[in-house]
Protein backbone atom coordinates (compact mmCIF):
# COMPACT_ATOMS: atom_id res chain seq x y z
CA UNK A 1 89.13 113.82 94.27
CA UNK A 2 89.42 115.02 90.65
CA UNK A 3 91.54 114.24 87.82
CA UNK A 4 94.46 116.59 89.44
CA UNK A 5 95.05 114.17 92.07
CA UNK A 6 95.88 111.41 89.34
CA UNK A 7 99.91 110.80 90.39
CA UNK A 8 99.92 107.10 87.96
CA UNK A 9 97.64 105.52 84.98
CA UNK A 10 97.98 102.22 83.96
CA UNK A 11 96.49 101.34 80.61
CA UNK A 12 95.75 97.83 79.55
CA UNK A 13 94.48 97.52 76.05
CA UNK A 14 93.39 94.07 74.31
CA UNK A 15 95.09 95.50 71.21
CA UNK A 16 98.18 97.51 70.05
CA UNK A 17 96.39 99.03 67.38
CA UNK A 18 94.26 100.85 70.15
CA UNK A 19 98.06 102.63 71.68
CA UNK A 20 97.32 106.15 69.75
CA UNK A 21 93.83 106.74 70.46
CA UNK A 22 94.04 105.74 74.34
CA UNK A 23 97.37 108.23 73.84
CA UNK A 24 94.93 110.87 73.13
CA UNK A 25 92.15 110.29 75.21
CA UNK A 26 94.45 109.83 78.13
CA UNK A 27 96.28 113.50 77.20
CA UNK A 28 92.54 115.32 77.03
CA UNK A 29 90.81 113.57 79.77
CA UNK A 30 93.84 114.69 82.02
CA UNK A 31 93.67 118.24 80.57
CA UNK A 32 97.20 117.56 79.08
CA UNK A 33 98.84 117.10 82.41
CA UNK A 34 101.76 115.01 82.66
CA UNK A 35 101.40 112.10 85.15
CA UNK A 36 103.40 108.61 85.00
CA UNK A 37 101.55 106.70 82.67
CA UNK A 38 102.47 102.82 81.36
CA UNK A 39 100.63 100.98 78.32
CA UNK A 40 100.21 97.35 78.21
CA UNK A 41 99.33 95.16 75.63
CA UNK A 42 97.16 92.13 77.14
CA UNK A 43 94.55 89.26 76.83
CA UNK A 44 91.46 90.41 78.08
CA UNK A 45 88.95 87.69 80.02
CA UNK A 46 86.15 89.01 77.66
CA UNK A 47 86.76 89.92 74.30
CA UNK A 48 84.31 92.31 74.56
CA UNK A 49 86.61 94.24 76.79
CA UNK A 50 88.69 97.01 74.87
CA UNK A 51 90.66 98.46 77.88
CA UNK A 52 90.65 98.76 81.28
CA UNK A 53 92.48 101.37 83.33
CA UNK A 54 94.45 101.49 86.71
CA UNK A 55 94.50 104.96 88.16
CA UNK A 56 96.35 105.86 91.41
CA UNK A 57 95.60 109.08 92.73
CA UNK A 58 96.64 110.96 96.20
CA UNK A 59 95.32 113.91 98.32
């Protein structure tokens, strides 16, 4: 599978201040395709964590 199989992305990011650079990272890792995407704001288990991502993808 590739990228153009990615149908959803879930973002979780340990802080809000991180929303417009995962916006753009998101738009040119997926070549500016438009998928179903949802940011979250969380607590992370190790503060070393910055994000983690849930991707769903189909074939």
């Amino acid at each position: 599978m590739t990228v153009d199989n990615i149908v959803r992305l879930t973002t979780y990011l340990r802080d809000a201040s991180h929303a417009e650079i995962n916006g753009a990272a998101r738009v040119a890792a997926l070549g500016g395709r438009v998928i179903a995407t949802t940011a979250i704001v969380v607590e992370t288990l190790v503060s070393e964590w910055l994000v983690e991502i849930e991707v769903i993808a189909a074939g």
